[in-house]
PDB file of N, CA and C in Angstrom:
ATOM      1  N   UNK A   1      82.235 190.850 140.859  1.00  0.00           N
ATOM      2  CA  UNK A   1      82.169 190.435 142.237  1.00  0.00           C
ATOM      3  C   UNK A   1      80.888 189.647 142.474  1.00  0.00           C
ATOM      4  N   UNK A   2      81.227 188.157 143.066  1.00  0.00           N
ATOM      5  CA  UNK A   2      79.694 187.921 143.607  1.00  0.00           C
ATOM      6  C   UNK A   2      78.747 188.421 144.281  1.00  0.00           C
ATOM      7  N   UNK A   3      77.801 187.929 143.736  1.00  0.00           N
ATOM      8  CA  UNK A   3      76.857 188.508 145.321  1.00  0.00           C
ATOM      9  C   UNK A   3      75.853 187.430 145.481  1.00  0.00           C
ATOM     10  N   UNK A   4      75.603 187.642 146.824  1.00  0.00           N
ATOM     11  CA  UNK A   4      74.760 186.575 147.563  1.00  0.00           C
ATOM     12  C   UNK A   4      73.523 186.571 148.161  1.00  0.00           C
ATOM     13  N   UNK A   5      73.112 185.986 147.756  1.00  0.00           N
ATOM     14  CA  UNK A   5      71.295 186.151 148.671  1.00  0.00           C
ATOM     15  C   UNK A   5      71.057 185.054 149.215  1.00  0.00           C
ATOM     16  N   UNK A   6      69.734 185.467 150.010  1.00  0.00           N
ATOM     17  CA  UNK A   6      68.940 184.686 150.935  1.00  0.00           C
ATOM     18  C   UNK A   6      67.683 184.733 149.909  1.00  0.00           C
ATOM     19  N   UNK A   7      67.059 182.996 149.672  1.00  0.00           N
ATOM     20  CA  UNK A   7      66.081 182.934 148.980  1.00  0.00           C
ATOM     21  C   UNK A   7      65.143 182.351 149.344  1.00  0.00           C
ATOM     22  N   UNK A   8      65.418 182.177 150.512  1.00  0.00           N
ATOM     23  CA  UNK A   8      64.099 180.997 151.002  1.00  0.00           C
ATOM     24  C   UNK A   8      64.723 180.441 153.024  1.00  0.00           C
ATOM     25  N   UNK A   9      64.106 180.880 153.592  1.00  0.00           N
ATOM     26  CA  UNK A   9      64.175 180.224 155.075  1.00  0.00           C
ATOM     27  C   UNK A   9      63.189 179.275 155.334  1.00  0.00           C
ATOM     28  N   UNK A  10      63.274 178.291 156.192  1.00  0.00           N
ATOM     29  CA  UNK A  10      62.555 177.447 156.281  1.00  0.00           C
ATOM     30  C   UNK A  10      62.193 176.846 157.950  1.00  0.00           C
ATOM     31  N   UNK A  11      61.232 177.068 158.373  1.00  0.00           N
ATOM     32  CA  UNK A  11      61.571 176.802 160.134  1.00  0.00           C
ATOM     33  C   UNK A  11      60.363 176.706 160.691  1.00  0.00           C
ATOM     34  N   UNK A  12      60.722 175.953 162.236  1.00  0.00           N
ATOM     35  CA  UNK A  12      59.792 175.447 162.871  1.00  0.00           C
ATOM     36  C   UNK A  12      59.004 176.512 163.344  1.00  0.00           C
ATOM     37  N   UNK A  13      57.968 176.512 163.666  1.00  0.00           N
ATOM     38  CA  UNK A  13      57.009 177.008 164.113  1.00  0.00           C
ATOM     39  C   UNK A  13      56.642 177.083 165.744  1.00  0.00           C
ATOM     40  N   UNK A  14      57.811 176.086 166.032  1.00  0.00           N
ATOM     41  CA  UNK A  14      58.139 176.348 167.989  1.00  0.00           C
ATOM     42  C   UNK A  14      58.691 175.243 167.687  1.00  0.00           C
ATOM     43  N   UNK A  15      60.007 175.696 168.712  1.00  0.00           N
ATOM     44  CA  UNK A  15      60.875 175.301 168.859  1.00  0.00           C
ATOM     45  C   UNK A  15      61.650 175.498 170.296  1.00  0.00           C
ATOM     46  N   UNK A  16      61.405 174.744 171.097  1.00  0.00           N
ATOM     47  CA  UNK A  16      62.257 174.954 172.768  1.00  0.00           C
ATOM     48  C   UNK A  16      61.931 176.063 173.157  1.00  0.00           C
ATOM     49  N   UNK A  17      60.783 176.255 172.372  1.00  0.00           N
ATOM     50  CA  UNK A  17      59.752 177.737 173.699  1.00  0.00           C
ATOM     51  C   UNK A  17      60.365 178.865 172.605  1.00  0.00           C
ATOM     52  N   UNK A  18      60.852 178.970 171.562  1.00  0.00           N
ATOM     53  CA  UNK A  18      61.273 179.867 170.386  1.00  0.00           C
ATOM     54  C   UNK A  18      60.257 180.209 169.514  1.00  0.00           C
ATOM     55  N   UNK A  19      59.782 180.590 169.154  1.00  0.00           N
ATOM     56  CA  UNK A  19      58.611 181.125 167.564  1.00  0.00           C
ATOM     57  C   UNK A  19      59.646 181.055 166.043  1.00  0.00           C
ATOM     58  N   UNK A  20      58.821 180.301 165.299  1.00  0.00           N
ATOM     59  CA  UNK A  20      59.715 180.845 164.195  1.00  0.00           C
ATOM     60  C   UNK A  20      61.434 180.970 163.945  1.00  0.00           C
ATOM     61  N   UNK A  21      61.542 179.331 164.583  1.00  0.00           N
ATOM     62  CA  UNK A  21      63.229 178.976 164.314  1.00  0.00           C
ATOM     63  C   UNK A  21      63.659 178.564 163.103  1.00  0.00           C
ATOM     64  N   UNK A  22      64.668 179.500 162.290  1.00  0.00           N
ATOM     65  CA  UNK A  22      65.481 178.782 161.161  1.00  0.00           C
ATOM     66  C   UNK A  22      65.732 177.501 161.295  1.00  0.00           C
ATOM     67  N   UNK A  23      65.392 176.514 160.337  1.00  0.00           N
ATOM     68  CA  UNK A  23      66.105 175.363 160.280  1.00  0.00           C
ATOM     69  C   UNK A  23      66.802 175.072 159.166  1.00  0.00           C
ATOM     70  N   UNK A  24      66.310 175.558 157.789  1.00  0.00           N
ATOM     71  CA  UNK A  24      66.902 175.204 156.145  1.00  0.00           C
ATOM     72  C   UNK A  24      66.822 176.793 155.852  1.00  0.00           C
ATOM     73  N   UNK A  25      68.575 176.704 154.995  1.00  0.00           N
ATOM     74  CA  UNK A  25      68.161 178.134 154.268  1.00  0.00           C
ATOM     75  C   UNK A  25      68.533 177.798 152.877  1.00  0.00           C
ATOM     76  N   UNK A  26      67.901 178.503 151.839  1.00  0.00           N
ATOM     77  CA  UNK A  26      68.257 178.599 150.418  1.00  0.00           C
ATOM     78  C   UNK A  26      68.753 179.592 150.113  1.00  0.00           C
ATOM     79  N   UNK A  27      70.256 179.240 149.278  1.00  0.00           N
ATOM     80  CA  UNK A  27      71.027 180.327 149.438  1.00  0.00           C
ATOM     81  C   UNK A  27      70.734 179.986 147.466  1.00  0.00           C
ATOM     82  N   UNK A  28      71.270 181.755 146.976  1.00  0.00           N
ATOM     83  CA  UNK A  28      72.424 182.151 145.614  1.00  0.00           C
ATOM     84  C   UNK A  28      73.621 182.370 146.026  1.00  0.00           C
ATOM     85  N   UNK A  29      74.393 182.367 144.894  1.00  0.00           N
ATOM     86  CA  UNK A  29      75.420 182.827 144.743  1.00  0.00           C
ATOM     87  C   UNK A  29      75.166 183.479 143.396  1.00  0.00           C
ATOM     88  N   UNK A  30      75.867 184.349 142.988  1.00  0.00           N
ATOM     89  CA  UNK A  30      75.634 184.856 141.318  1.00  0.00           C
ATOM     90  C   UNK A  30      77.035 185.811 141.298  1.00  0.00           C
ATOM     91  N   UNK A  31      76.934 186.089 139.671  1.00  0.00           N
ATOM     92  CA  UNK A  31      77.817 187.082 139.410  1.00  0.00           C
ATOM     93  C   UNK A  31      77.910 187.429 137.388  1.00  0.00           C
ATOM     94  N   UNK A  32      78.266 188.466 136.905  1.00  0.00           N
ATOM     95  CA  UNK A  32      78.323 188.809 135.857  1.00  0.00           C
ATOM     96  C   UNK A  32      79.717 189.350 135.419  1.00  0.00           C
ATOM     97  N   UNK A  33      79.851 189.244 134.626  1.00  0.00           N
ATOM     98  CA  UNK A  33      81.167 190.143 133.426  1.00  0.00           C
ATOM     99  C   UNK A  33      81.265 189.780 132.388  1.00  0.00           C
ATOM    100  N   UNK A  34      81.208 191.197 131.396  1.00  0.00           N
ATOM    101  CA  UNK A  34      81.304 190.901 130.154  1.00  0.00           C
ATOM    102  C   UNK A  34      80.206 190.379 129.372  1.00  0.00           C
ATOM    103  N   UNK A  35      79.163 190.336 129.788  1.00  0.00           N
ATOM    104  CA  UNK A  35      77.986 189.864 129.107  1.00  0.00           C
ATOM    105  C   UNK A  35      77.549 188.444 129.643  1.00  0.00           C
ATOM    106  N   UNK A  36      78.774 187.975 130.038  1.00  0.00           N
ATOM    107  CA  UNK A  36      78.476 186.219 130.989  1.00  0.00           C
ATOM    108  C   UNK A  36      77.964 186.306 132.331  1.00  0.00           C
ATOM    109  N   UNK A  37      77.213 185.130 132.413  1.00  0.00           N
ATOM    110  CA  UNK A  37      76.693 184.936 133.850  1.00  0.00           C
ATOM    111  C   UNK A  37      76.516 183.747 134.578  1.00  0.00           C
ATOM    112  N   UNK A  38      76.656 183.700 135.774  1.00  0.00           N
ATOM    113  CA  UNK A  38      76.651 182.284 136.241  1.00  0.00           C
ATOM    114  C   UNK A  38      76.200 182.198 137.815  1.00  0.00           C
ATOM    115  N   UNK A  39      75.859 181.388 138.428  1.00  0.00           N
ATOM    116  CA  UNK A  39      75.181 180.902 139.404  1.00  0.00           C
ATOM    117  C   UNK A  39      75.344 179.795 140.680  1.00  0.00           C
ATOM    118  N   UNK A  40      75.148 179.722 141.291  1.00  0.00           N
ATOM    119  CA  UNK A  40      75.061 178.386 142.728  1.00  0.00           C
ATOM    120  C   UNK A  40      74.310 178.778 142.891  1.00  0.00           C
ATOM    121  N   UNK A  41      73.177 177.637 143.710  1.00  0.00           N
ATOM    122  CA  UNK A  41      72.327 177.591 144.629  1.00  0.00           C
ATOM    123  C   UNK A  41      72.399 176.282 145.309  1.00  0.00           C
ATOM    124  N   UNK A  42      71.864 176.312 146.591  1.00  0.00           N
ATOM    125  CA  UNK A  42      71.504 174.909 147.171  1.00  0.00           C
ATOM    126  C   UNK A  42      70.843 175.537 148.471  1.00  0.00           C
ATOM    127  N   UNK A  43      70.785 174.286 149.325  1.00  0.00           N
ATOM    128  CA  UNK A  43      70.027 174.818 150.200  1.00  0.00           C
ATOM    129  C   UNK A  43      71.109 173.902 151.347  1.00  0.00           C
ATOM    130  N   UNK A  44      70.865 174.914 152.993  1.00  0.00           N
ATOM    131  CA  UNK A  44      72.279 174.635 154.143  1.00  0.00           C
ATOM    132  C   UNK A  44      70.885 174.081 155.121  1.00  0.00           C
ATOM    133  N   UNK A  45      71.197 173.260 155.587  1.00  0.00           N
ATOM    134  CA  UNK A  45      70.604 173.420 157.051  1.00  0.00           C
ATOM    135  C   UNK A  45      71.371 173.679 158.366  1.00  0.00           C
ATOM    136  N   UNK A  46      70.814 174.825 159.314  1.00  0.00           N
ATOM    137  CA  UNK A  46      71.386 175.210 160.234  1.00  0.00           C
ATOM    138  C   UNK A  46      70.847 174.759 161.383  1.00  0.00           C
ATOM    139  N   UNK A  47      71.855 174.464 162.391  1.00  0.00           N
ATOM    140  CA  UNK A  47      71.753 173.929 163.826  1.00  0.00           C
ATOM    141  C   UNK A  47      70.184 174.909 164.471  1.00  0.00           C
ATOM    142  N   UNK A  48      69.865 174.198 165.422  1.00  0.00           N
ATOM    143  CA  UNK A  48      69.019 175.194 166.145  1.00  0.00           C
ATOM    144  C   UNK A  48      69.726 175.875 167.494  1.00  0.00           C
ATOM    145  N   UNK A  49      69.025 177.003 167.586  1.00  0.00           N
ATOM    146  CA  UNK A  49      69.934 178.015 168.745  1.00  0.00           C
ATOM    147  C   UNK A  49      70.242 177.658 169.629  1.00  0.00           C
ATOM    148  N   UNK A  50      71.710 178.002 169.905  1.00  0.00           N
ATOM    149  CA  UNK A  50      72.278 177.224 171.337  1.00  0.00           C
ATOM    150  C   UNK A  50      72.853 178.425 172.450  1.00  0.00           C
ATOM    151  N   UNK A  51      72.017 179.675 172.886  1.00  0.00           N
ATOM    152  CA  UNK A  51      72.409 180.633 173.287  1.00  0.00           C
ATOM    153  C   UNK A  51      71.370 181.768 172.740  1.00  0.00           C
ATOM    154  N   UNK A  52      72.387 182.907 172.244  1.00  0.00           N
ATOM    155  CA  UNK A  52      71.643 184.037 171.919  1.00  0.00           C
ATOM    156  C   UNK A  52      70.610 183.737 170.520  1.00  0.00           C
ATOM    157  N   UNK A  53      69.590 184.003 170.657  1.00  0.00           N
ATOM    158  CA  UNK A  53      68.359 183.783 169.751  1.00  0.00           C
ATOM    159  C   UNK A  53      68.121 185.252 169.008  1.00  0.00           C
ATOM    160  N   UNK A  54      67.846 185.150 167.423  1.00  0.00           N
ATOM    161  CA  UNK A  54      67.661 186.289 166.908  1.00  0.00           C
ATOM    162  C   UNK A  54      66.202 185.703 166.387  1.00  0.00           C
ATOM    163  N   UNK A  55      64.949 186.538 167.086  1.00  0.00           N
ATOM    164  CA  UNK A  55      63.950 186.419 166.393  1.00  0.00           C
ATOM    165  C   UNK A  55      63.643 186.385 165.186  1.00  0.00           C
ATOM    166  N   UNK A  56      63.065 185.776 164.108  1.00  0.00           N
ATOM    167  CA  UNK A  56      62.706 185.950 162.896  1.00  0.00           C
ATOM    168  C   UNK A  56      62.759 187.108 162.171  1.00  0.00           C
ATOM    169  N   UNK A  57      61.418 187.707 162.640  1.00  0.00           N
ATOM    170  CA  UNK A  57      61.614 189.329 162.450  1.00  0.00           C
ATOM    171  C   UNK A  57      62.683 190.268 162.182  1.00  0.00           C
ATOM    172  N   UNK A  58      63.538 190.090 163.421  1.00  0.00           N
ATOM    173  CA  UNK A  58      64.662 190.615 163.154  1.00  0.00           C
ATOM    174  C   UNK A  58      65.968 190.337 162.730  1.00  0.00           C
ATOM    175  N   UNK A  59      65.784 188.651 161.824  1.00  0.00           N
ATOM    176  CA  UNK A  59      66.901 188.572 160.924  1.00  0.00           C
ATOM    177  C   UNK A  59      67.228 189.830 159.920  1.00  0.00           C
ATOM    178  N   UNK A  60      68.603 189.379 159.571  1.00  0.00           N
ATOM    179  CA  UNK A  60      69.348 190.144 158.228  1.00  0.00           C
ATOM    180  C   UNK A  60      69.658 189.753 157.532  1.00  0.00           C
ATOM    181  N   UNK A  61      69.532 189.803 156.446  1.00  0.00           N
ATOM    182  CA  UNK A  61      70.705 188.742 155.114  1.00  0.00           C
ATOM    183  C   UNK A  61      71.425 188.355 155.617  1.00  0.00           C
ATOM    184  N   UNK A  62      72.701 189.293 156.465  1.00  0.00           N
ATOM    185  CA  UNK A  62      74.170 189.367 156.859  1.00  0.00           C
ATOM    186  C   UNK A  62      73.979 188.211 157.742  1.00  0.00           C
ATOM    187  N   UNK A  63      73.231 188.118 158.382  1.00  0.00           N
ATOM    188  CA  UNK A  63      73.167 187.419 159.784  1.00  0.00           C
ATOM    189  C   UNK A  63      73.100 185.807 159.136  1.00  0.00           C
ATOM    190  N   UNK A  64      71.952 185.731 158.438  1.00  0.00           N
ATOM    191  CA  UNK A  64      71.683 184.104 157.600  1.00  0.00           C
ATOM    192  C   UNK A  64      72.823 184.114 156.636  1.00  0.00           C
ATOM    193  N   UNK A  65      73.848 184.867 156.455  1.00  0.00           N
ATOM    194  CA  UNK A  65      74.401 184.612 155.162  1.00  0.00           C
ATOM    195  C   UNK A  65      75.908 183.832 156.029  1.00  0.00           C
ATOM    196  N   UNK A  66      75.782 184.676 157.797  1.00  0.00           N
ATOM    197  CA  UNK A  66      76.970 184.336 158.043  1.00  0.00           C
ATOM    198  C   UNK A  66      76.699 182.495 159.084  1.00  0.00           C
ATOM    199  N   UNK A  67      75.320 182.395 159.119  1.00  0.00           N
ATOM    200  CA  UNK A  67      75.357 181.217 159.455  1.00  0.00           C
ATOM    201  C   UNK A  67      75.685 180.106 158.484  1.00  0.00           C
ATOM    202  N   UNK A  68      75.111 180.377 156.908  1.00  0.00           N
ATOM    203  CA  UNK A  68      75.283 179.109 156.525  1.00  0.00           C
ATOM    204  C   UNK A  68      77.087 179.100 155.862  1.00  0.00           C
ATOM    205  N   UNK A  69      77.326 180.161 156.158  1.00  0.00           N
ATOM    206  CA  UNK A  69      79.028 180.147 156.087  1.00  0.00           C
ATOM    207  C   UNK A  69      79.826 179.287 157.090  1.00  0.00           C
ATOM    208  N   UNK A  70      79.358 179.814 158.174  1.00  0.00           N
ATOM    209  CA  UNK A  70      79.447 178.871 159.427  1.00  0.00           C
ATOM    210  C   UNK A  70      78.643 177.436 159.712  1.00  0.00           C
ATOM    211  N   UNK A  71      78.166 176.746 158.645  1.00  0.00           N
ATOM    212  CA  UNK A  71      77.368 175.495 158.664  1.00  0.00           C
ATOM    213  C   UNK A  71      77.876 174.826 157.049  1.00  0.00           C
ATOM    214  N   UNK A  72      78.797 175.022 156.797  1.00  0.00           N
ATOM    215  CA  UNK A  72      79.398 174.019 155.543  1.00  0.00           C
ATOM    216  C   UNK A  72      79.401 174.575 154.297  1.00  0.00           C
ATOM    217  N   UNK A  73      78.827 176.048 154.107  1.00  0.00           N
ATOM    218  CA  UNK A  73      78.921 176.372 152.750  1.00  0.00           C
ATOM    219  C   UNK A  73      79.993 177.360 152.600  1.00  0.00           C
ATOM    220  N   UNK A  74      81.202 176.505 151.564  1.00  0.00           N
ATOM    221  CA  UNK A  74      82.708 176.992 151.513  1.00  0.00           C
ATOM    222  C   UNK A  74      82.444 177.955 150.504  1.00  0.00           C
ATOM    223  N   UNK A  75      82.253 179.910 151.047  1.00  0.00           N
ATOM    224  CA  UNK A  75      82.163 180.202 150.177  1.00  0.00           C
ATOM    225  C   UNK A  75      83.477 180.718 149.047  1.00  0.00           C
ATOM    226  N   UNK A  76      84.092 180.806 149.332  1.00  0.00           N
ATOM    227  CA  UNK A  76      85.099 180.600 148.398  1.00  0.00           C
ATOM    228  C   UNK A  76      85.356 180.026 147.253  1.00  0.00           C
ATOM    229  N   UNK A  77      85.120 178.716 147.850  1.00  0.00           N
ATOM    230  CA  UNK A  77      84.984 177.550 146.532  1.00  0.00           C
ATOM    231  C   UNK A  77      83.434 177.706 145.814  1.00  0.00           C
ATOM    232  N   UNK A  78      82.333 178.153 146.557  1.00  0.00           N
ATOM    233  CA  UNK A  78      81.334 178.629 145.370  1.00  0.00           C
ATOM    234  C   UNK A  78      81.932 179.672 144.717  1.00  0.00           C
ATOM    235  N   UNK A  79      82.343 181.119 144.998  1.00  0.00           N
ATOM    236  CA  UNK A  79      82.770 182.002 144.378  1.00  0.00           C
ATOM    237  C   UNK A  79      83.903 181.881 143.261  1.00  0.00           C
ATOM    238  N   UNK A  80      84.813 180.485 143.655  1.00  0.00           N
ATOM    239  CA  UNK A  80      85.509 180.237 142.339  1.00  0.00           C
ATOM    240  C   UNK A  80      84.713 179.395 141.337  1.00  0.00           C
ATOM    241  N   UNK A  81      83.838 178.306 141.605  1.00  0.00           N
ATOM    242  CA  UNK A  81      83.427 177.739 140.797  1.00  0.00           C
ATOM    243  C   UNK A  81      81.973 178.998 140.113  1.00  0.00           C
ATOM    244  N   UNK A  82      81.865 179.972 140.435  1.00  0.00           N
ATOM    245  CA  UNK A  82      80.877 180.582 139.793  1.00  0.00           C
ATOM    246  C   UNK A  82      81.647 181.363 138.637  1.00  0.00           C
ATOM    247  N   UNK A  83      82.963 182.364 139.176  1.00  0.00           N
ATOM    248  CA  UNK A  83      83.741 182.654 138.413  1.00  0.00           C
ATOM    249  C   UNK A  83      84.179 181.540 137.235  1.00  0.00           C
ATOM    250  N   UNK A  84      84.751 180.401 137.562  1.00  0.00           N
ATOM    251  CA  UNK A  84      85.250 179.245 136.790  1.00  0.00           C
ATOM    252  C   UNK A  84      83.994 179.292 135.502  1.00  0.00           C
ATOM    253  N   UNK A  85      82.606 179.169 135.804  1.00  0.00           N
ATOM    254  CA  UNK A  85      81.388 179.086 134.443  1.00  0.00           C
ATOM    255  C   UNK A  85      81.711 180.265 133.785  1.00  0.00           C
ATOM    256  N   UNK A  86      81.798 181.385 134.523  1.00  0.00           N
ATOM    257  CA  UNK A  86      81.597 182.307 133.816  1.00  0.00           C
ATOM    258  C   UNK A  86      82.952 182.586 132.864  1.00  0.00           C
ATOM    259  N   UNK A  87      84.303 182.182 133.407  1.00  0.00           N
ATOM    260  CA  UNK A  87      85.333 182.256 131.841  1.00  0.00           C
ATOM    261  C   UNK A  87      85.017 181.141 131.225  1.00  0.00           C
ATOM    262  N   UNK A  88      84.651 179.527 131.316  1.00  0.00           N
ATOM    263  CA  UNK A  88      84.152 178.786 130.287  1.00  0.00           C
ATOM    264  C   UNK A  88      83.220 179.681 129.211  1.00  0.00           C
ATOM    265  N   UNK A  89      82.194 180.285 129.842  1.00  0.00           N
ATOM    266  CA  UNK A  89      81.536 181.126 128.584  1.00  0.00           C
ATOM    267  C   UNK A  89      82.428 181.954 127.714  1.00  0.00           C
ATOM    268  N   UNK A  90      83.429 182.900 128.230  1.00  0.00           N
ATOM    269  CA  UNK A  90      83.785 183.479 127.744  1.00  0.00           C
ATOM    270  C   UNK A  90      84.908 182.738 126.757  1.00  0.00           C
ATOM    271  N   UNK A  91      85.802 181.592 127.532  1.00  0.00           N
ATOM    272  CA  UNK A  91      86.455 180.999 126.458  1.00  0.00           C
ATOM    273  C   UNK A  91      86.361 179.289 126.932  1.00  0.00           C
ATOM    274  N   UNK A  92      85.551 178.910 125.826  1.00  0.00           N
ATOM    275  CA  UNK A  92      84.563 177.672 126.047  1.00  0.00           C
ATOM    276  C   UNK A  92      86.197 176.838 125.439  1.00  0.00           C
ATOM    277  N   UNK A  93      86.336 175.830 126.277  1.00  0.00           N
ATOM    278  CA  UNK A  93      87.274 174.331 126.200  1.00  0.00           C
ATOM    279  C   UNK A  93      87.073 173.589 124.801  1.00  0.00           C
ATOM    280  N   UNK A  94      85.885 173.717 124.391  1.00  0.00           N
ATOM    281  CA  UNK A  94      85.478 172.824 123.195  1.00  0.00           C
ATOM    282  C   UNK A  94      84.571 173.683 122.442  1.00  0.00           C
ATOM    283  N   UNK A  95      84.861 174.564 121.279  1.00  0.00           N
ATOM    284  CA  UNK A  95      83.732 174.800 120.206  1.00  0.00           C
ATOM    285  C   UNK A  95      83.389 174.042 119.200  1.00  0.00           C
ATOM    286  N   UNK A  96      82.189 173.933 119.450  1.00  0.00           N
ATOM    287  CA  UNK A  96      81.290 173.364 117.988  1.00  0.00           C
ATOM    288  C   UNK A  96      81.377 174.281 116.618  1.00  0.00           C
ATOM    289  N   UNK A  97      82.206 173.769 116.134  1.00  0.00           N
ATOM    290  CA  UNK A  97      82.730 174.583 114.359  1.00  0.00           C
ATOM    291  C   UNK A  97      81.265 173.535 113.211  1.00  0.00           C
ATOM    292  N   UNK A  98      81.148 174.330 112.319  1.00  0.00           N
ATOM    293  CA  UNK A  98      80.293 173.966 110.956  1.00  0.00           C
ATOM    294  C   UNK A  98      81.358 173.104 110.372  1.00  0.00           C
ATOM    295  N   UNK A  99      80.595 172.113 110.156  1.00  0.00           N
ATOM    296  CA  UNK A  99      81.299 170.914 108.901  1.00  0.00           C
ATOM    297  C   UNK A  99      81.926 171.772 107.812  1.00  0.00           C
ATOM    298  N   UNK A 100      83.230 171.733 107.423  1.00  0.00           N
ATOM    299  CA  UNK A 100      83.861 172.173 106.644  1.00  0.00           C
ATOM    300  C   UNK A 100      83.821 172.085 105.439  1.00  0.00           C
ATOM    301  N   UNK A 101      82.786 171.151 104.976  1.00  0.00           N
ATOM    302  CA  UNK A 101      81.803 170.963 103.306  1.00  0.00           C
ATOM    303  C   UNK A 101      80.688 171.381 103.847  1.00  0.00           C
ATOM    304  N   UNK A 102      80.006 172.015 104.426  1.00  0.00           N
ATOM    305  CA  UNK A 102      79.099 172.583 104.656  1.00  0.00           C
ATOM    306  C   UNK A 102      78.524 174.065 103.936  1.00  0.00           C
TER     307      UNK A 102
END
């Protein structure tokens, strides 16, 4: 199963009378099986607050994880393409074999 983190927030320092507004977040994606492993990252930028304001402080993973879901990052399609590396490892499209006079 994937899992997801928050690796990095990035934000103004005042913002429309706000302290400490998200503007860029750096997300993972990851996951393991079988000894394989594989990865996403990038980074989302999110709108600034248009209503209810969650102070800095009292962000959550959950909370940044469900904005940049809600700001363009399809997680789905990361979660397949992370899965997708991780069976290439396990059964790679093209092996490199030893020269057969070798």
């Amino acid at each position: 199963m994937a899992t997801w983190s928050i690796v990095r927030l990035d934000c103004f320092p005042q913002y429309d009378g706000r302290a400490d507004v998200v503007s860029r977040v750096v997300w993972e994606c990851s996951d393991s099986q079988n000894g394989h492993s594989a990865s996403a990252s990038a980074l989302c930028f999110v709108p600034p607050p248009n209503g209810a304001f969650v102070p800095y402080n009292q962000l959550t993973q959950q909370t940044v994880l469900d904005w940049i879901w809600a700001n363009g990052v399809d997680k789905p399609s990361v979660e397949a393409r992370v899965a997708q590396d991780i069976e290439r490892q396990a059964n790679p499209p093209i092996l490199v074999k030893p020269l057969p006079w070798s």
